[in-house]
N, C-alpha and C. Protein backbone atom coordinates (compact mmCIF):
# COMPACT_ATOMS: atom_id res chain seq x y z
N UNK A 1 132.39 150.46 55.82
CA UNK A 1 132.59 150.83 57.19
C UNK A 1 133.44 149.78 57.90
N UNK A 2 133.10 148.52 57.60
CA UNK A 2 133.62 147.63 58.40
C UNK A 2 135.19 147.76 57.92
N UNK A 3 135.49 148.14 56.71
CA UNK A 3 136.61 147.44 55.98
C UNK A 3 137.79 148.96 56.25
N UNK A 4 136.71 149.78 56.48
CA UNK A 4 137.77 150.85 56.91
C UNK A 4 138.17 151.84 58.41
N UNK A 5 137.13 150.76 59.07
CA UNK A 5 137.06 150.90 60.39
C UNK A 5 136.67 152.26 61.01
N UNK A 6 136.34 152.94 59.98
CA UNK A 6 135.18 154.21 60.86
C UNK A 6 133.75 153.71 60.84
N UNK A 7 133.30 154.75 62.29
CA UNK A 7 132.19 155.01 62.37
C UNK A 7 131.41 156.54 61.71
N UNK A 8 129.78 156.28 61.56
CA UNK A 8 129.24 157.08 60.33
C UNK A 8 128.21 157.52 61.25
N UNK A 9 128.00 158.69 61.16
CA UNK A 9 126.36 158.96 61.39
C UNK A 9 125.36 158.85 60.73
N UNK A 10 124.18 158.81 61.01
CA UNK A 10 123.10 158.36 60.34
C UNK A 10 123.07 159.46 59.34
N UNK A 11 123.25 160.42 59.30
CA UNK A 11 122.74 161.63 58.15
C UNK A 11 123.71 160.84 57.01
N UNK A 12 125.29 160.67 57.58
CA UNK A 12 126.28 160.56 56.69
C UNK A 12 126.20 159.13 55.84
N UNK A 13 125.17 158.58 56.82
CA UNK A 13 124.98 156.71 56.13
C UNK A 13 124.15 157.27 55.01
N UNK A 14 123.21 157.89 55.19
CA UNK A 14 122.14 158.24 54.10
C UNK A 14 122.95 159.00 53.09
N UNK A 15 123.12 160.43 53.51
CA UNK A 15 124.12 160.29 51.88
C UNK A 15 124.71 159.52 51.02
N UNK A 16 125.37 158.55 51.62
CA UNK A 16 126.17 157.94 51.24
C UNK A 16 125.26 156.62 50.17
N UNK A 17 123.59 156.52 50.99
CA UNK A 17 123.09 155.61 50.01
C UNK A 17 122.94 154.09 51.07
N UNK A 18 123.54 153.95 52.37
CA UNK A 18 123.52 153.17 52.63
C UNK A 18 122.23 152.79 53.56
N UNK A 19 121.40 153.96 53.91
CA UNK A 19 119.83 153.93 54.27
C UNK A 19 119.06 154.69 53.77
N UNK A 20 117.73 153.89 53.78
CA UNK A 20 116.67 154.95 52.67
C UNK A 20 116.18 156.13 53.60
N UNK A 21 116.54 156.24 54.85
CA UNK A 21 115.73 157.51 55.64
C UNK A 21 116.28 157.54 56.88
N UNK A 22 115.82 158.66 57.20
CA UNK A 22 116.57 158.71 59.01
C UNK A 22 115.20 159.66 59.56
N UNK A 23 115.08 159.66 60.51
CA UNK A 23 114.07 160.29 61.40
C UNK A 23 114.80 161.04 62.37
N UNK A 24 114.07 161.90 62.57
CA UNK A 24 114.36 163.33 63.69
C UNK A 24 114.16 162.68 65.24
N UNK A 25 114.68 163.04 65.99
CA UNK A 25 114.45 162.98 67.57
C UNK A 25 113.09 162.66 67.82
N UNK A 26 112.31 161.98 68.10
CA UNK A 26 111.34 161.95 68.58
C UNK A 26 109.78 161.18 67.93
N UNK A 27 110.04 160.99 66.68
CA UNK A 27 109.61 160.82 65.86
C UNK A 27 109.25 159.10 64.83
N UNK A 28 110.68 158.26 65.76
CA UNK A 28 110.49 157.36 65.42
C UNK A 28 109.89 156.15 65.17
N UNK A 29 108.99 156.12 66.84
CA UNK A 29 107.89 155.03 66.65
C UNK A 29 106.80 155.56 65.82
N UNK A 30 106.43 156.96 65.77
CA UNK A 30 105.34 156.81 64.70
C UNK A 30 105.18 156.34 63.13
N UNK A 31 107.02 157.28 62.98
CA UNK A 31 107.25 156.86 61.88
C UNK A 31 107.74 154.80 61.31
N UNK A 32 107.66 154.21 62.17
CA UNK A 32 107.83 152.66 62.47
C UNK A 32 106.28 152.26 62.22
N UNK A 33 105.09 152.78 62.71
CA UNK A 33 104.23 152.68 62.73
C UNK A 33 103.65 152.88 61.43
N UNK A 34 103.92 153.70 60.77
CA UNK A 34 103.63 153.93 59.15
C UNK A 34 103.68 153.24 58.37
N UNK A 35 105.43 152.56 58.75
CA UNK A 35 105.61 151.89 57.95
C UNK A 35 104.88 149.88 57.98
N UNK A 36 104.98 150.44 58.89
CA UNK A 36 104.47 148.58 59.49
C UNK A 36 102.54 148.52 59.00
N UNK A 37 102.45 149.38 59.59
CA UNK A 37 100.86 150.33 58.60
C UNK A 37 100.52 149.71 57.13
N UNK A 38 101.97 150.48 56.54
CA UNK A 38 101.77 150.44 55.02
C UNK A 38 101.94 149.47 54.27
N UNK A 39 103.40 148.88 54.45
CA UNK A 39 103.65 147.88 53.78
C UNK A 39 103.73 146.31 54.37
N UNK A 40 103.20 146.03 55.88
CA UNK A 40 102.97 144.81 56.88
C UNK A 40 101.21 144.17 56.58
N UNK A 41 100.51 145.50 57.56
CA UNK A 41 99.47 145.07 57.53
C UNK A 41 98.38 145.00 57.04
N UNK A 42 98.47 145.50 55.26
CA UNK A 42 98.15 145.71 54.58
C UNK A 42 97.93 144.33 53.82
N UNK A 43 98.88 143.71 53.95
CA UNK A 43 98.59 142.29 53.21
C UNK A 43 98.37 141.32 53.80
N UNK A 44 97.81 140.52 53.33
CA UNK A 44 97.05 139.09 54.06
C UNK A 44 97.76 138.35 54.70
N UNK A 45 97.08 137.55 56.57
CA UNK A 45 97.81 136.78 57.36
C UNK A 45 98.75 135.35 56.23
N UNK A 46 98.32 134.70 55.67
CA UNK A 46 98.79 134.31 54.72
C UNK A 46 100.04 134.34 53.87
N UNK A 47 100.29 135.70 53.00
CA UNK A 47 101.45 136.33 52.79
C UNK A 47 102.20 136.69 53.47
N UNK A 48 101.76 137.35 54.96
CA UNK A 48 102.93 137.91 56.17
C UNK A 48 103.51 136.35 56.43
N UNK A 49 102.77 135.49 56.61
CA UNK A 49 103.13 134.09 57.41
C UNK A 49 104.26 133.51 56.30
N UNK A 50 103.97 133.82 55.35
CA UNK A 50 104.99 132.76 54.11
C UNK A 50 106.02 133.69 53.77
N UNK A 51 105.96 135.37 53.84
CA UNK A 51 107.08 135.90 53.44
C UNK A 51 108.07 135.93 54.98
N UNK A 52 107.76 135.37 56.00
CA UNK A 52 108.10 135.53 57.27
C UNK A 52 109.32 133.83 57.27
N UNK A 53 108.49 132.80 56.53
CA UNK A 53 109.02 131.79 56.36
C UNK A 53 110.17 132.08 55.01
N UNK A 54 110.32 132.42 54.55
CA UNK A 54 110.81 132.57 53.56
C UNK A 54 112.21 133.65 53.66
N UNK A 55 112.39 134.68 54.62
CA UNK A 55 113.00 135.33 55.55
C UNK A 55 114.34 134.57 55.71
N UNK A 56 113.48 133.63 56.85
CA UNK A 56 114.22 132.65 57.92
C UNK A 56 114.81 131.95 56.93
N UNK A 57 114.39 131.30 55.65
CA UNK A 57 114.81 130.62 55.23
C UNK A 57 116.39 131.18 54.49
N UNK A 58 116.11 132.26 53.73
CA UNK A 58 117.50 132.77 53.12
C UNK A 58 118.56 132.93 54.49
N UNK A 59 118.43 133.48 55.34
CA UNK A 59 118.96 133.72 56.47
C UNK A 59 119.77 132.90 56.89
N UNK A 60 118.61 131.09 57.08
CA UNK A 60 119.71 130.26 58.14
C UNK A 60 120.59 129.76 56.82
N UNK A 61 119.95 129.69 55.20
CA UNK A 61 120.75 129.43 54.59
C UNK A 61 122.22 129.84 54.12
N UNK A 62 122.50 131.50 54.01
CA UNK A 62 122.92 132.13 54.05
C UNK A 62 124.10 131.94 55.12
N UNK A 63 123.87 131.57 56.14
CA UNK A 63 124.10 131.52 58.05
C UNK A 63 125.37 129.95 57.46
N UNK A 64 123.92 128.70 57.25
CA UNK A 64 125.43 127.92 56.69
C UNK A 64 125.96 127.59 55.86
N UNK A 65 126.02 128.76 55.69
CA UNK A 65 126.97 128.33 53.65
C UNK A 65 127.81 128.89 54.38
N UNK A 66 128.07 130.32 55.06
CA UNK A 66 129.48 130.96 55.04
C UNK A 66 129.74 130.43 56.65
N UNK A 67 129.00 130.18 57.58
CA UNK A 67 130.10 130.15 58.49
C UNK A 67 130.99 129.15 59.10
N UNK A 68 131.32 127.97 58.46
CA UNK A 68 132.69 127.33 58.32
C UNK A 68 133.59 128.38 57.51
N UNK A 69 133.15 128.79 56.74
CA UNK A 69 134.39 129.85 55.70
C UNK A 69 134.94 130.67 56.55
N UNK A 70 134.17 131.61 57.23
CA UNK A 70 133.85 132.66 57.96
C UNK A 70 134.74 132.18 59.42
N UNK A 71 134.45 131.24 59.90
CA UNK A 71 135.16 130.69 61.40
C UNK A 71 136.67 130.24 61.00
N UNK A 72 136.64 129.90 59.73
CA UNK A 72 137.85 129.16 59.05
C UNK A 72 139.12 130.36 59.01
N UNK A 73 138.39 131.62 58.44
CA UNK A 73 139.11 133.14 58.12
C UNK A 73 139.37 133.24 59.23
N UNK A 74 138.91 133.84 60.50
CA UNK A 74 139.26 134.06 61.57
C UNK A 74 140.00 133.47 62.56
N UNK A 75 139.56 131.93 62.61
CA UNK A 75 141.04 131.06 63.58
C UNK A 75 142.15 130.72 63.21
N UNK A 76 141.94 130.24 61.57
CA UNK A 76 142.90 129.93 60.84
C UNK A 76 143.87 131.25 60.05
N UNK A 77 143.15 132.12 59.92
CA UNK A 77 144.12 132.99 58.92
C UNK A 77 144.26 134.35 59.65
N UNK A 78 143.15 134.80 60.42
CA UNK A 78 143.28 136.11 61.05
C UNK A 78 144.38 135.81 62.16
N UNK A 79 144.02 135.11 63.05
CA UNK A 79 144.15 134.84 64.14
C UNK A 79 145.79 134.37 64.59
N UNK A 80 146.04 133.83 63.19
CA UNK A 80 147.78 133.10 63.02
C UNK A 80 148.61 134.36 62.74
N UNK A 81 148.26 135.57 62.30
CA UNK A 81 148.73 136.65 61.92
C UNK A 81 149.75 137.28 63.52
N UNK A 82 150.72 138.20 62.65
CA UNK A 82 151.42 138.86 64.24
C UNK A 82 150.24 140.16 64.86
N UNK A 83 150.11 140.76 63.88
CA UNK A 83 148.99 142.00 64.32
C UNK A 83 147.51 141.48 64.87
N UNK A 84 147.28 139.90 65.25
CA UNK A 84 146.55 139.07 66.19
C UNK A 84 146.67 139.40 67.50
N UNK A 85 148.06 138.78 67.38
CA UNK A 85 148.84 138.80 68.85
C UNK A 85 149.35 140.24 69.41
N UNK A 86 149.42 140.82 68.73
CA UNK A 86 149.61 141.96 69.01
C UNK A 86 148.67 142.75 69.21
N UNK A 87 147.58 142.82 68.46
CA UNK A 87 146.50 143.68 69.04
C UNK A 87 145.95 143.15 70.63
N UNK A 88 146.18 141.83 70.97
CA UNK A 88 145.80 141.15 72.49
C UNK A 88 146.25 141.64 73.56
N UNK A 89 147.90 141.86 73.46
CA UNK A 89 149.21 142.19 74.00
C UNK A 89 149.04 143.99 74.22
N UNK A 90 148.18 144.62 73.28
CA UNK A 90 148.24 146.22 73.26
C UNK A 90 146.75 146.26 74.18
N UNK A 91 145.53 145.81 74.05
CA UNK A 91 144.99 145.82 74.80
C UNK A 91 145.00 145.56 76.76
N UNK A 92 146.19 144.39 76.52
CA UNK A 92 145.97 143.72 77.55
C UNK A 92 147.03 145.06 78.21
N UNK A 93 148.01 145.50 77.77
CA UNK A 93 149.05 146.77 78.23
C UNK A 93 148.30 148.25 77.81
N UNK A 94 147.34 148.49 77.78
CA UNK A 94 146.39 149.59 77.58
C UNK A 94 146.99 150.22 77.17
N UNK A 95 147.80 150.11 75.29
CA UNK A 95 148.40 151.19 74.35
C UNK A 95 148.45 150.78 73.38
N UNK A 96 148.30 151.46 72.61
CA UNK A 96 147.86 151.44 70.80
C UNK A 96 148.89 150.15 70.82
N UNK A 97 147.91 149.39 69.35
CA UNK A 97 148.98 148.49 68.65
C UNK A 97 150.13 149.30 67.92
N UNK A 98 151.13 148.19 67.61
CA UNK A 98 152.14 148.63 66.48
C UNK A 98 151.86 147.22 65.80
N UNK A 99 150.90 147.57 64.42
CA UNK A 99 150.83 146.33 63.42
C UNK A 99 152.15 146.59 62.68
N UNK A 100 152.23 144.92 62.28
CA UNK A 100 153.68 144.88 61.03
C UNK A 100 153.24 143.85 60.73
N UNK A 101 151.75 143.40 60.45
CA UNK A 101 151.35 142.77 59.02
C UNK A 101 150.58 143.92 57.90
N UNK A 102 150.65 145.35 58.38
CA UNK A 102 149.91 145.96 57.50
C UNK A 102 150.33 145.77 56.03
């Protein structure tokens, strides 16, 4: 999605594999409730507390491994590009870009 710049609906995310379920209008906090039910409070304060730590942990790790890389891509390499400046310039004149780094 990101890489091809559409947006998806939820039915169409699920086909596609990219969520395990979607819920109907109306339906959602119960179905939130099931799940938090089933697979949360089911297991011991203990396990919630350490798989909760353990979360955070991949996360902030995750967080700084890539984002010098990540800030690096964007100021340094996105950002130096003409279709940068140009997408700024089309916004700022309220009309489509014309990229010519495609």
């Amino acid at each position: 999605m990101i890489l091809i710049g559409e947006t998806f609906g939820a039915h169409k995310l699920l086909e596609r594999g990219v969520l395990n379920n979607v819920e109907e209008e109306g339906v959602l906090d119960t179905s939130i409730s099931t799940i938090i039910e089933k697979m949360i409070l089911q297991k011991s304060s203990s396990f919630r507390k350490r798989a909760c730590c353990a979360a955070r942990m991949i996360l902030l790790s995750n967080y700084q491994h890539y984002i010098n890389k990540l800030e690096a891509l964007y100021l340094d390499d996105l950002m130096s590009t003409k279709d940068a400046t140009e997408r700024v310039n089309s916004f700022a004149e309220k009309r489509s870009p014309t990229w010519v780094n495609a």
